[in-house]
ModelCIF file with pLDDT and N, C-alpha, C, O atoms, coordinates in Angstrom:
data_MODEL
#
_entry.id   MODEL 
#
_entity.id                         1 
_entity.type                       polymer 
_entity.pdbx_number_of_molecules   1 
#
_entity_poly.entity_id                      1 
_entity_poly.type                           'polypeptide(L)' 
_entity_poly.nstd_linkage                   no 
_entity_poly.nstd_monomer                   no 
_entity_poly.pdbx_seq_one_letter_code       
;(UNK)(UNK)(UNK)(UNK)(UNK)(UNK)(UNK)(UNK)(UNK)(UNK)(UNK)(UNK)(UNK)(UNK)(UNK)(UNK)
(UNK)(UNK)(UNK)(UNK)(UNK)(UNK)(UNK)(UNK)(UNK)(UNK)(UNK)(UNK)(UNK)(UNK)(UNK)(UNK)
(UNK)(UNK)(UNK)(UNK)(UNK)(UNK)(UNK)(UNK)(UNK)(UNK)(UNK)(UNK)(UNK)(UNK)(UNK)(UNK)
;
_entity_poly.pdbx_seq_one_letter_code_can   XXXXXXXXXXXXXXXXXXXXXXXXXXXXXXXXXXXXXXXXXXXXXXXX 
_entity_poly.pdbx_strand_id                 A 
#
loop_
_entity_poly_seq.entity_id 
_entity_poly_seq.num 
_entity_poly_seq.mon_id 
_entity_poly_seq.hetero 
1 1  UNK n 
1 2  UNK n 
1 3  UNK n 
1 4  UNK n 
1 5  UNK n 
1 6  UNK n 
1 7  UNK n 
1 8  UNK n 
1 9  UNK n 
1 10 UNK n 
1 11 UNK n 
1 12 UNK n 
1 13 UNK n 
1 14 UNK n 
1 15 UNK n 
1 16 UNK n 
1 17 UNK n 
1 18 UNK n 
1 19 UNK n 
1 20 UNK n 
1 21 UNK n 
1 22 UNK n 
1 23 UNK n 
1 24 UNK n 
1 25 UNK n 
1 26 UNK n 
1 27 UNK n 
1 28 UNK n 
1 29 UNK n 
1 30 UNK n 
1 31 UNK n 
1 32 UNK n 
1 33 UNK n 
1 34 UNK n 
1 35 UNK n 
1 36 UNK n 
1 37 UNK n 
1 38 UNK n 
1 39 UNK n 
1 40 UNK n 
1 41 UNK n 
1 42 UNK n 
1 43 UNK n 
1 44 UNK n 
1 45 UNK n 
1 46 UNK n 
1 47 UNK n 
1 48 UNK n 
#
_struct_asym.id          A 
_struct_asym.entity_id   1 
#
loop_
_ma_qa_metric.id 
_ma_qa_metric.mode 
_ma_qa_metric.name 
_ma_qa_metric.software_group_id 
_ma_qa_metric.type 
1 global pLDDT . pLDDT 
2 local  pLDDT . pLDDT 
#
_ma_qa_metric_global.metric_id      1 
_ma_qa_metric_global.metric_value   85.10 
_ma_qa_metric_global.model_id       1 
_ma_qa_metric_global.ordinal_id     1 
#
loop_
_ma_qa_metric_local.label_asym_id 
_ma_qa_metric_local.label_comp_id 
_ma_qa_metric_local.label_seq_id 
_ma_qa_metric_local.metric_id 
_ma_qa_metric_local.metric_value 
_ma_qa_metric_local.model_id 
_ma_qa_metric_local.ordinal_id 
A UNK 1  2 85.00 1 1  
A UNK 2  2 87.00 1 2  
A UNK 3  2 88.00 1 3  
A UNK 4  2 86.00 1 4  
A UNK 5  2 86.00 1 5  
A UNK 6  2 88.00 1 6  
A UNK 7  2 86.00 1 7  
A UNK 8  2 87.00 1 8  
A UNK 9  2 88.00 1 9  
A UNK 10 2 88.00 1 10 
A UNK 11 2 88.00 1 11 
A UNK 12 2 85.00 1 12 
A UNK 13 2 88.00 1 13 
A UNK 14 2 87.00 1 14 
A UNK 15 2 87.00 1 15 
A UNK 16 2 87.00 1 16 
A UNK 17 2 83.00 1 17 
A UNK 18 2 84.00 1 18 
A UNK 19 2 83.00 1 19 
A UNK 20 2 84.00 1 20 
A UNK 21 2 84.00 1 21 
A UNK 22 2 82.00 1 22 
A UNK 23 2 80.00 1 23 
A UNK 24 2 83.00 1 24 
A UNK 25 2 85.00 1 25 
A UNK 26 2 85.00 1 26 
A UNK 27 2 83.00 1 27 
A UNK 28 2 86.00 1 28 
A UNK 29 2 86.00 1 29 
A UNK 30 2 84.00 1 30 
A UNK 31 2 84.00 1 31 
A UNK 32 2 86.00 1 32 
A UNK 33 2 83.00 1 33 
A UNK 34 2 82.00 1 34 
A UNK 35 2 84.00 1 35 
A UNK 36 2 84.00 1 36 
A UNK 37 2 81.00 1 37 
A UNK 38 2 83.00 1 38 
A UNK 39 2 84.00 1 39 
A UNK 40 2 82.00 1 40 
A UNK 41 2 84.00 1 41 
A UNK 42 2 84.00 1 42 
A UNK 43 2 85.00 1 43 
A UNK 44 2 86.00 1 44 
A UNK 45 2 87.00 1 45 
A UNK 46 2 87.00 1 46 
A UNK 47 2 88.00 1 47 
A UNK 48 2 88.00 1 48 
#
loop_
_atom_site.group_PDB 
_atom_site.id 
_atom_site.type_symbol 
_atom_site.label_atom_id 
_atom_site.label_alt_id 
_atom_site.label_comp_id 
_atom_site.label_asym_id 
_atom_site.label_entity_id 
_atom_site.label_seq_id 
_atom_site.pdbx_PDB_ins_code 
_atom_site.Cartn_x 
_atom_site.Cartn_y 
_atom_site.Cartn_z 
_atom_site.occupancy 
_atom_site.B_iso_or_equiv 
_atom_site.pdbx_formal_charge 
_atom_site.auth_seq_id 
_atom_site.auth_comp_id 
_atom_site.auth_asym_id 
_atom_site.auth_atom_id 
_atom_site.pdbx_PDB_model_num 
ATOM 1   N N  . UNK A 1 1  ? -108.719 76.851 6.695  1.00 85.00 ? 1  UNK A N  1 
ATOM 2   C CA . UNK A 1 1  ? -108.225 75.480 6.529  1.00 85.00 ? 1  UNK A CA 1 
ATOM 3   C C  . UNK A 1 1  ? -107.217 75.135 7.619  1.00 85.00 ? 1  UNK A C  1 
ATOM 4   O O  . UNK A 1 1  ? -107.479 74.111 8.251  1.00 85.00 ? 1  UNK A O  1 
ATOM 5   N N  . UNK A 1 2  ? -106.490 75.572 7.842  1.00 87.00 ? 2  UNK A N  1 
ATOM 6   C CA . UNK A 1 2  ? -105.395 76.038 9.076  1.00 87.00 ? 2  UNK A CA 1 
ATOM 7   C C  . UNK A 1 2  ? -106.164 75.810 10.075 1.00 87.00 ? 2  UNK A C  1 
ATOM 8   O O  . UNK A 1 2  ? -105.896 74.651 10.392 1.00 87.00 ? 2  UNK A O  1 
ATOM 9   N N  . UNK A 1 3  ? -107.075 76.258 10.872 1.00 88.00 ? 3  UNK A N  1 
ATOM 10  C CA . UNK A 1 3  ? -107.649 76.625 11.880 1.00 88.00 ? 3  UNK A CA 1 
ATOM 11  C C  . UNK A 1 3  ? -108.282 74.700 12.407 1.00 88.00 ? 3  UNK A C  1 
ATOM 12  O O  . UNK A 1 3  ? -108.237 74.031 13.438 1.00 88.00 ? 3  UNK A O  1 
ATOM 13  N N  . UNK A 1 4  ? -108.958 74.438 10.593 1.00 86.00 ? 4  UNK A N  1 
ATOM 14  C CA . UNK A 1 4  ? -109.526 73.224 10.880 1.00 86.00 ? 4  UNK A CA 1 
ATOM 15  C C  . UNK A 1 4  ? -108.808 72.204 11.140 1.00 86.00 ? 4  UNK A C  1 
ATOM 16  O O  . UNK A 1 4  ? -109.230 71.462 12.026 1.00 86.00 ? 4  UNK A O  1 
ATOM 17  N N  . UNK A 1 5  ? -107.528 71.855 10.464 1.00 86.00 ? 5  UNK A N  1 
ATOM 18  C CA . UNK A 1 5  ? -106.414 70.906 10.485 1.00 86.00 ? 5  UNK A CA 1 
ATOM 19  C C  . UNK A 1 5  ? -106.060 71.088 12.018 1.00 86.00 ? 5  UNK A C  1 
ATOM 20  O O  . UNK A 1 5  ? -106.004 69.999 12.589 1.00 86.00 ? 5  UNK A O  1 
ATOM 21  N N  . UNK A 1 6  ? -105.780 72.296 12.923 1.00 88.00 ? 6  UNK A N  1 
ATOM 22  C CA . UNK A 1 6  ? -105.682 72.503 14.302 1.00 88.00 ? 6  UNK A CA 1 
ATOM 23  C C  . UNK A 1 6  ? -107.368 71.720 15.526 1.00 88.00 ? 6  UNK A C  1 
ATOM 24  O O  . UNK A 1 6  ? -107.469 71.047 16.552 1.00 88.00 ? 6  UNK A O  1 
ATOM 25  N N  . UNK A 1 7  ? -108.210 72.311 14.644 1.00 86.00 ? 7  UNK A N  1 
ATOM 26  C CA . UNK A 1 7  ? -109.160 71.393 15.646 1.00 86.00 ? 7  UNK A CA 1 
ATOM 27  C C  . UNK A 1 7  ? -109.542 69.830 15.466 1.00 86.00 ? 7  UNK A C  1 
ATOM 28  O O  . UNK A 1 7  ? -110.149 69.031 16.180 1.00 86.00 ? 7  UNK A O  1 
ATOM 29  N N  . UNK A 1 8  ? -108.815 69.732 13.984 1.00 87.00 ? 8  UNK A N  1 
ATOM 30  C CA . UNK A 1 8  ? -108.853 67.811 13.966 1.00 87.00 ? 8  UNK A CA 1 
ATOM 31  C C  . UNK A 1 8  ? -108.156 67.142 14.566 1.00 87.00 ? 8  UNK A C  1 
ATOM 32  O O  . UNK A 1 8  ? -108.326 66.017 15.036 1.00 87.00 ? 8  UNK A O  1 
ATOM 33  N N  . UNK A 1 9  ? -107.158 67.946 14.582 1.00 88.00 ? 9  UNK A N  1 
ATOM 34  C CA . UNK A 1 9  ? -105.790 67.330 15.607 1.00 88.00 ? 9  UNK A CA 1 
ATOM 35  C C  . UNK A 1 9  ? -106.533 67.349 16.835 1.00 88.00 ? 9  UNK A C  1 
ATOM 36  O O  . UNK A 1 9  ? -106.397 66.240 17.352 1.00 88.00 ? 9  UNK A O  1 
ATOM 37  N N  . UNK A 1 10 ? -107.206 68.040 17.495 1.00 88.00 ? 10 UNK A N  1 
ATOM 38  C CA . UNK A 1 10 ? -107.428 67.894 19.117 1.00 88.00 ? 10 UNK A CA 1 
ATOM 39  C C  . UNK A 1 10 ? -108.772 67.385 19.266 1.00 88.00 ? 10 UNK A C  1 
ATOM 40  O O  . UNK A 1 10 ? -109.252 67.291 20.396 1.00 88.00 ? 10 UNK A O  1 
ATOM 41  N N  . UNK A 1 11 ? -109.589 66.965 17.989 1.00 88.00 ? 11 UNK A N  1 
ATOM 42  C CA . UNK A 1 11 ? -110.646 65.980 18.213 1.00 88.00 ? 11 UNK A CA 1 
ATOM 43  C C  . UNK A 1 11 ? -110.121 64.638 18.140 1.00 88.00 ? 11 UNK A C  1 
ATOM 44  O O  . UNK A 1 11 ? -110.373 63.653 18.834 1.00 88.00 ? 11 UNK A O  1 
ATOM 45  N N  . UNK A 1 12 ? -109.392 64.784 17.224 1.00 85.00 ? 12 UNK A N  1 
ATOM 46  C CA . UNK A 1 12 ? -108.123 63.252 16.787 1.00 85.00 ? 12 UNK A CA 1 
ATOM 47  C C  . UNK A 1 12 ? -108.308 62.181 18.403 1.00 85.00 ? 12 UNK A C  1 
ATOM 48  O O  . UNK A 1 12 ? -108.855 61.122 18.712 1.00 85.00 ? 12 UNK A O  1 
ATOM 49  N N  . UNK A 1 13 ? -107.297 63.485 19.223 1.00 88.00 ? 13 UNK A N  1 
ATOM 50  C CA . UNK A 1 13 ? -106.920 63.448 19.955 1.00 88.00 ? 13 UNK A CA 1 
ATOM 51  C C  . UNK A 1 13 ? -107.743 62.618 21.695 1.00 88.00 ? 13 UNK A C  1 
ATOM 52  O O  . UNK A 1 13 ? -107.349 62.072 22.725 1.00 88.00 ? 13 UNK A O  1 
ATOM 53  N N  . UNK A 1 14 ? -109.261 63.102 20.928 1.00 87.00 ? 14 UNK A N  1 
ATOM 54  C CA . UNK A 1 14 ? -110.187 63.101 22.163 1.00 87.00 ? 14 UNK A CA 1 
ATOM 55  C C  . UNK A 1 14 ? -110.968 62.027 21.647 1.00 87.00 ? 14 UNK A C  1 
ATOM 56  O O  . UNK A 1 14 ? -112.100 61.759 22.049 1.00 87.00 ? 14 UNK A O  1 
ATOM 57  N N  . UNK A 1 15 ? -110.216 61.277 20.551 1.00 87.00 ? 15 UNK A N  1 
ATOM 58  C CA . UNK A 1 15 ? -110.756 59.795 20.068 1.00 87.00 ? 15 UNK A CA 1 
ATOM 59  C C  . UNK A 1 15 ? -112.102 59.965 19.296 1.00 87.00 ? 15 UNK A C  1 
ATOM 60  O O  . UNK A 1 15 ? -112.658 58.974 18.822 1.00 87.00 ? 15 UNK A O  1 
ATOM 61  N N  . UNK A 1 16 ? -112.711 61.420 19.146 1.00 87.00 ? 16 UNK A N  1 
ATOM 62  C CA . UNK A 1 16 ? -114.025 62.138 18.264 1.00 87.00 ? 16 UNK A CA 1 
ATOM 63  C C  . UNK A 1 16 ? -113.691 61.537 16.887 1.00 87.00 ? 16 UNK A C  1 
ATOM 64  O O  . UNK A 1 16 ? -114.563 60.754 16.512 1.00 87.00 ? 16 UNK A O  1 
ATOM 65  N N  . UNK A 1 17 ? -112.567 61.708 15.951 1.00 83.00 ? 17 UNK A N  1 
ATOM 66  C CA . UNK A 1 17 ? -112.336 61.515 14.596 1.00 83.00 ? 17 UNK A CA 1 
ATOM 67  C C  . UNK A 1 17 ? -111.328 60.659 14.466 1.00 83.00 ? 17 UNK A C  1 
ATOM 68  O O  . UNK A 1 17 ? -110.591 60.296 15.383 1.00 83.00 ? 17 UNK A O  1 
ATOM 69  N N  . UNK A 1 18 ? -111.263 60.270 13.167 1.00 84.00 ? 18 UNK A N  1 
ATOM 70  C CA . UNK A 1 18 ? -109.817 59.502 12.739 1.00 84.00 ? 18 UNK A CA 1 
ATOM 71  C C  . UNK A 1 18 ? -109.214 60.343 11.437 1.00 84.00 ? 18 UNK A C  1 
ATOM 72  O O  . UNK A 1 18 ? -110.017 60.677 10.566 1.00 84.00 ? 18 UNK A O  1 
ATOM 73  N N  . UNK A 1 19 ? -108.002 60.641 11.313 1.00 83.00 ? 19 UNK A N  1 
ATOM 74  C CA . UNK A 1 19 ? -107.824 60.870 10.197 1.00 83.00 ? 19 UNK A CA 1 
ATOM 75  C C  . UNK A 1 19 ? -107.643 59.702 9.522  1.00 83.00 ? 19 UNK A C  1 
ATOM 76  O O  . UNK A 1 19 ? -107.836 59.840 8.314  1.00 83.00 ? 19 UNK A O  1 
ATOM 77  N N  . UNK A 1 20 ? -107.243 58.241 9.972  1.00 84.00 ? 20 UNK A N  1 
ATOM 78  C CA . UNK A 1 20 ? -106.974 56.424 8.938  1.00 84.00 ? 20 UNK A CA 1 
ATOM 79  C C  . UNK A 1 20 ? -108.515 56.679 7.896  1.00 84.00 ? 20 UNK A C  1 
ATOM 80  O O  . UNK A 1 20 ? -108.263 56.075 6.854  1.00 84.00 ? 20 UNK A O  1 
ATOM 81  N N  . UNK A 1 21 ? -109.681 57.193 7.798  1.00 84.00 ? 21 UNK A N  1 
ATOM 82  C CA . UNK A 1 21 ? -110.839 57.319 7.164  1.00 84.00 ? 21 UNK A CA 1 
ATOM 83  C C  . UNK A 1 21 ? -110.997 58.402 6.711  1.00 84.00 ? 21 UNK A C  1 
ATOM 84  O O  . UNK A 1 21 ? -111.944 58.634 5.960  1.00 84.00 ? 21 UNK A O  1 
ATOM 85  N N  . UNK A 1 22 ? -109.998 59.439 7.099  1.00 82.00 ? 22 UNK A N  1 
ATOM 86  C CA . UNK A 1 22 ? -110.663 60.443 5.914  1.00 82.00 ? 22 UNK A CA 1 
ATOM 87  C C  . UNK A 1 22 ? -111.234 61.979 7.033  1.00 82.00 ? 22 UNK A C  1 
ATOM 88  O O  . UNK A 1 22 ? -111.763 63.037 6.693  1.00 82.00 ? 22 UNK A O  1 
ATOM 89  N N  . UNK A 1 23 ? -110.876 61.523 8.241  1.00 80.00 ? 23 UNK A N  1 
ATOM 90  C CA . UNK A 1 23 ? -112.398 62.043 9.065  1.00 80.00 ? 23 UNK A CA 1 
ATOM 91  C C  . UNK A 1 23 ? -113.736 62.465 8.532  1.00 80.00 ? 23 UNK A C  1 
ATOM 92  O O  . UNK A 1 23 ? -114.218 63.562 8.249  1.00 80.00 ? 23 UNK A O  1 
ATOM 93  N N  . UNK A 1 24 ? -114.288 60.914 8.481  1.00 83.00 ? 24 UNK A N  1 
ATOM 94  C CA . UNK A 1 24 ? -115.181 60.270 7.572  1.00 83.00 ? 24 UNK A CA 1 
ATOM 95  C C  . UNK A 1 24 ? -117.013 60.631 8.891  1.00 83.00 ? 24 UNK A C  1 
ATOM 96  O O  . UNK A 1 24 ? -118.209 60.740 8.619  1.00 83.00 ? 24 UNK A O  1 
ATOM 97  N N  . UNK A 1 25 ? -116.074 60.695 10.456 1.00 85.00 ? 25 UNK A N  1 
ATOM 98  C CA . UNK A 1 25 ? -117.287 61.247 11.650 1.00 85.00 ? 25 UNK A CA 1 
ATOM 99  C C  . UNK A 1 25 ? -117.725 62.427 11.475 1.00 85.00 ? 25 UNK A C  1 
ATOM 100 O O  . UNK A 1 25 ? -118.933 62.613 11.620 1.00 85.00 ? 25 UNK A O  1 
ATOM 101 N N  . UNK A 1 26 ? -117.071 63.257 11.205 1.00 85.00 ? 26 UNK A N  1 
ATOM 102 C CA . UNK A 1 26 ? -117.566 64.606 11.355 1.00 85.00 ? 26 UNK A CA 1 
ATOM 103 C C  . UNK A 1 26 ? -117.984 64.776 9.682  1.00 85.00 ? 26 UNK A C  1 
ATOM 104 O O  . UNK A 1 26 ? -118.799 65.687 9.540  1.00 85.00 ? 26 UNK A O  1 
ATOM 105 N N  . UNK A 1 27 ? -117.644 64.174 8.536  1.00 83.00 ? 27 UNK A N  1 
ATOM 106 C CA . UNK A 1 27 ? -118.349 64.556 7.446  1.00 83.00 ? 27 UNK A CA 1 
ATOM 107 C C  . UNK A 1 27 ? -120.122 64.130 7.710  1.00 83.00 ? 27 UNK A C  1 
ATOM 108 O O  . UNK A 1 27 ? -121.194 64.668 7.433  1.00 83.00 ? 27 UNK A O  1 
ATOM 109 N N  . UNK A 1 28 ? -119.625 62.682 8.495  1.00 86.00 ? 28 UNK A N  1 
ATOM 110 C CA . UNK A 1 28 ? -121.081 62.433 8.726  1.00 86.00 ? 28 UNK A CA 1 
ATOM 111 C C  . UNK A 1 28 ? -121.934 62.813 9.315  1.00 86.00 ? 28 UNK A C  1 
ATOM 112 O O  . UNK A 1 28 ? -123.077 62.439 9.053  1.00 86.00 ? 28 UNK A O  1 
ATOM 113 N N  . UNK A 1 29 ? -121.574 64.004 10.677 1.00 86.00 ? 29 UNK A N  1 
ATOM 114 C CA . UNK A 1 29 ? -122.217 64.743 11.383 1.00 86.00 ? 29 UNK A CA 1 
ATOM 115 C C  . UNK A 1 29 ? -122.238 65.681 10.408 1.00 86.00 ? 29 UNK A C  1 
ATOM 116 O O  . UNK A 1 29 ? -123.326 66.197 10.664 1.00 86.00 ? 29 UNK A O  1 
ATOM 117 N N  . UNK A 1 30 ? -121.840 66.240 9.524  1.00 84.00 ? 30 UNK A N  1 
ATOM 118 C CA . UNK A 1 30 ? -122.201 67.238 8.960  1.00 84.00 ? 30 UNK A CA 1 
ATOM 119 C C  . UNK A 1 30 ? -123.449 67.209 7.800  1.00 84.00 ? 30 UNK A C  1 
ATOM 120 O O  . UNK A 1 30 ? -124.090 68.148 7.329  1.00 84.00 ? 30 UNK A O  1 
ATOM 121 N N  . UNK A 1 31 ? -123.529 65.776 7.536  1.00 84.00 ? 31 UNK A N  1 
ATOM 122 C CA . UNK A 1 31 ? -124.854 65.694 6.503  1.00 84.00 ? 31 UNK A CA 1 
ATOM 123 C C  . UNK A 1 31 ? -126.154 65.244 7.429  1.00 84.00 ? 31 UNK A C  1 
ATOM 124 O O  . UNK A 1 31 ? -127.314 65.583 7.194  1.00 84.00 ? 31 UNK A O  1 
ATOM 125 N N  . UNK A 1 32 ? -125.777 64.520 8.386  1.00 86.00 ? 32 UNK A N  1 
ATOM 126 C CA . UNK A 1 32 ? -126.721 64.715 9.139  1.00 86.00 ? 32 UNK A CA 1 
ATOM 127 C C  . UNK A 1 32 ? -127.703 66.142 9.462  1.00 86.00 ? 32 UNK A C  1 
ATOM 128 O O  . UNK A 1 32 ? -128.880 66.368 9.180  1.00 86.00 ? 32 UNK A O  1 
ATOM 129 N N  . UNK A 1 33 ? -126.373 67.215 10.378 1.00 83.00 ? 33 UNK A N  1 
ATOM 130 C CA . UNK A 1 33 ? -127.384 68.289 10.267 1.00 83.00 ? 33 UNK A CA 1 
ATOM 131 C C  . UNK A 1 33 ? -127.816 69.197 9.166  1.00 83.00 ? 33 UNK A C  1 
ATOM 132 O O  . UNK A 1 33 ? -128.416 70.268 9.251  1.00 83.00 ? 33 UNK A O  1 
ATOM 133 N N  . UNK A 1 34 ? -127.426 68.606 8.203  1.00 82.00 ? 34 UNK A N  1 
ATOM 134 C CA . UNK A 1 34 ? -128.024 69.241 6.700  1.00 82.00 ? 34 UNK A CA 1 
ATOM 135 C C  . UNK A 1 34 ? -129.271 69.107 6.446  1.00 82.00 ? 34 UNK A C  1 
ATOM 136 O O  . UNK A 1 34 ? -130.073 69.967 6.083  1.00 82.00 ? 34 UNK A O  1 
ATOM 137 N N  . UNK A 1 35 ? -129.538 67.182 6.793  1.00 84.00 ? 35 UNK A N  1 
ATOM 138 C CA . UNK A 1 35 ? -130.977 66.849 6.712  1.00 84.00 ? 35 UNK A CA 1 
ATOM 139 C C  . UNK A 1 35 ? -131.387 67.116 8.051  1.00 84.00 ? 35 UNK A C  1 
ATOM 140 O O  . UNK A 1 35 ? -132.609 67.151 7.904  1.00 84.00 ? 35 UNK A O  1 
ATOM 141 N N  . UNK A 1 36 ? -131.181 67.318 9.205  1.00 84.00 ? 36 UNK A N  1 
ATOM 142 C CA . UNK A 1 36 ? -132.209 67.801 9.914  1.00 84.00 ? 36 UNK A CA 1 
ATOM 143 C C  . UNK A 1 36 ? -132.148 69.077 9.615  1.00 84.00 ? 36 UNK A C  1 
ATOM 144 O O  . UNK A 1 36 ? -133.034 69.495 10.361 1.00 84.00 ? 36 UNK A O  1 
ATOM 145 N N  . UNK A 1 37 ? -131.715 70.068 9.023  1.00 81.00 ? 37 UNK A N  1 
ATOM 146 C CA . UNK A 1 37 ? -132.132 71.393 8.399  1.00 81.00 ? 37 UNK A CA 1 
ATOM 147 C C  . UNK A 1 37 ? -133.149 71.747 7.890  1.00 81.00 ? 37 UNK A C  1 
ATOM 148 O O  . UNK A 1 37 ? -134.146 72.428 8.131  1.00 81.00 ? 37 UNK A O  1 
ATOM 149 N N  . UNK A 1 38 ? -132.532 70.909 6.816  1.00 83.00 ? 38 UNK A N  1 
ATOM 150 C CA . UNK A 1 38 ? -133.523 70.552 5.647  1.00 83.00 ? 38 UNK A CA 1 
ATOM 151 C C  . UNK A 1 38 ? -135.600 70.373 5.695  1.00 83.00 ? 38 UNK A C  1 
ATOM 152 O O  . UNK A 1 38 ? -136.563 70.793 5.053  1.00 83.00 ? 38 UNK A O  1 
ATOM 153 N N  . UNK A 1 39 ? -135.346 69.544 6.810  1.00 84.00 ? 39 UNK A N  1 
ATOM 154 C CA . UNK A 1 39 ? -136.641 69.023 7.604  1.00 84.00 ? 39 UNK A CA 1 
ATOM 155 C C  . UNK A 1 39 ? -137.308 70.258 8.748  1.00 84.00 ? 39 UNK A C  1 
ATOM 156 O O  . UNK A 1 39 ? -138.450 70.702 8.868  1.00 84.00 ? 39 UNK A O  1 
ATOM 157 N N  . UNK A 1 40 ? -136.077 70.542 9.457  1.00 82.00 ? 40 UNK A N  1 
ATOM 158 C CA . UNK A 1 40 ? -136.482 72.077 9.994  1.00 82.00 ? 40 UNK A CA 1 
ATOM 159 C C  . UNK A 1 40 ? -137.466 73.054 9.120  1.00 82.00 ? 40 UNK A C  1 
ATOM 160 O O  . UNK A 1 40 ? -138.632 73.368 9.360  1.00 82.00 ? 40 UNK A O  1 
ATOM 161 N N  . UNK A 1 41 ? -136.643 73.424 8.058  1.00 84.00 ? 41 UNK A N  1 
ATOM 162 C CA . UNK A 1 41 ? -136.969 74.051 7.047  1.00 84.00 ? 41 UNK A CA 1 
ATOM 163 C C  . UNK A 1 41 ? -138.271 73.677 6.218  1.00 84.00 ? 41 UNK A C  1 
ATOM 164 O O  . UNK A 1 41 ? -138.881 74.553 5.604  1.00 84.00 ? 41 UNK A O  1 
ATOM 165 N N  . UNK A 1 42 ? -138.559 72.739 6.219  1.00 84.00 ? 42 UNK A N  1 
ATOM 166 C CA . UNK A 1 42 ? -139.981 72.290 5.506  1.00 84.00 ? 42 UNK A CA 1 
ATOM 167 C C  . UNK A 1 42 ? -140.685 72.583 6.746  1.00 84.00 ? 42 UNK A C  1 
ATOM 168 O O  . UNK A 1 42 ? -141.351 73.604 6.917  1.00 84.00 ? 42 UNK A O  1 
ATOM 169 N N  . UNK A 1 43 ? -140.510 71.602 7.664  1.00 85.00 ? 43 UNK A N  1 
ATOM 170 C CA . UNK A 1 43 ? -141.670 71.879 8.716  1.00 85.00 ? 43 UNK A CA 1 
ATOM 171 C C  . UNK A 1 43 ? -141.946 73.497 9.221  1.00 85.00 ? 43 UNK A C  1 
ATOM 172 O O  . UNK A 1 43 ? -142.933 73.840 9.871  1.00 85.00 ? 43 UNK A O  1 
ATOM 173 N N  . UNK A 1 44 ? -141.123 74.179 8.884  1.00 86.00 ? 44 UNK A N  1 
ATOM 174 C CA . UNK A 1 44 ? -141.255 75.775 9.287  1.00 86.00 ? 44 UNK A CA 1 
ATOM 175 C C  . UNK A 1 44 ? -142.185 76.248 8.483  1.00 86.00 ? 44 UNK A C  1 
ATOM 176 O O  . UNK A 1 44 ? -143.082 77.008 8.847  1.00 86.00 ? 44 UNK A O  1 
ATOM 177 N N  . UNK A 1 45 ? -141.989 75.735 7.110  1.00 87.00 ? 45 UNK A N  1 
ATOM 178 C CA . UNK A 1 45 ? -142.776 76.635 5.827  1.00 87.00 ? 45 UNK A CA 1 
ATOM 179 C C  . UNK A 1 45 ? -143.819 75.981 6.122  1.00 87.00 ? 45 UNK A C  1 
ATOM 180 O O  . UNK A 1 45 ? -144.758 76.772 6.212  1.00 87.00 ? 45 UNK A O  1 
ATOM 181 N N  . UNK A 1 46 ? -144.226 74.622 6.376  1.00 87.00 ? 46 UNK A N  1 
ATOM 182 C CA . UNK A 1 46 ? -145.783 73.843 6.429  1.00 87.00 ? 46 UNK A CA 1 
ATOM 183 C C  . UNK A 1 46 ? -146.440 74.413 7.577  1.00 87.00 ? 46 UNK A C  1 
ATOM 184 O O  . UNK A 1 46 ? -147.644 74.159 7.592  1.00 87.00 ? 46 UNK A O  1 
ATOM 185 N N  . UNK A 1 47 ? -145.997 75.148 8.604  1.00 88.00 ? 47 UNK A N  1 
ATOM 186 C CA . UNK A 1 47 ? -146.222 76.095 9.805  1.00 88.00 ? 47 UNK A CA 1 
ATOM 187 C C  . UNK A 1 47 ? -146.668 77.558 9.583  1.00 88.00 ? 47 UNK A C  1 
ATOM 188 O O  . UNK A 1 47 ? -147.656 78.128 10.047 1.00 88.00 ? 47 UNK A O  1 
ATOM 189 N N  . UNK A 1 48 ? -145.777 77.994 8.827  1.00 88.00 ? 48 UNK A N  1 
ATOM 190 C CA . UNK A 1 48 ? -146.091 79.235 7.663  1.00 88.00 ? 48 UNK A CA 1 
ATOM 191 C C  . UNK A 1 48 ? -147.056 79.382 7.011  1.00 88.00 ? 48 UNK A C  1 
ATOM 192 O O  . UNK A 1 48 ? -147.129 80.322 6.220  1.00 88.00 ? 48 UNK A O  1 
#
């Protein structure tokens, strides 16, 4: 948790996130690559 609060600060910083939202960008990059996972993952098994 430590580590992350240190790299929000220096994405903050590089105008990447906001903390005024929550850092609401990178939650959203993070469900993003969930569903392209997700889709990875099917298309692998329909390959299978």
């Amino acid at each position: 948790k430590r580590k992350i609060q240190r790299n929000l600060r220096t994405l903050e910083q590089a105008g990447l996130v906001s903390s005024e939202n929550k850092y609401q960008e990178i939650i959203n990059e993070i469900a993003k690559d969930i569903r392209n996972q997700r889709r990875y993952r099917q298309h692998r098994k329909a390959e299978l």
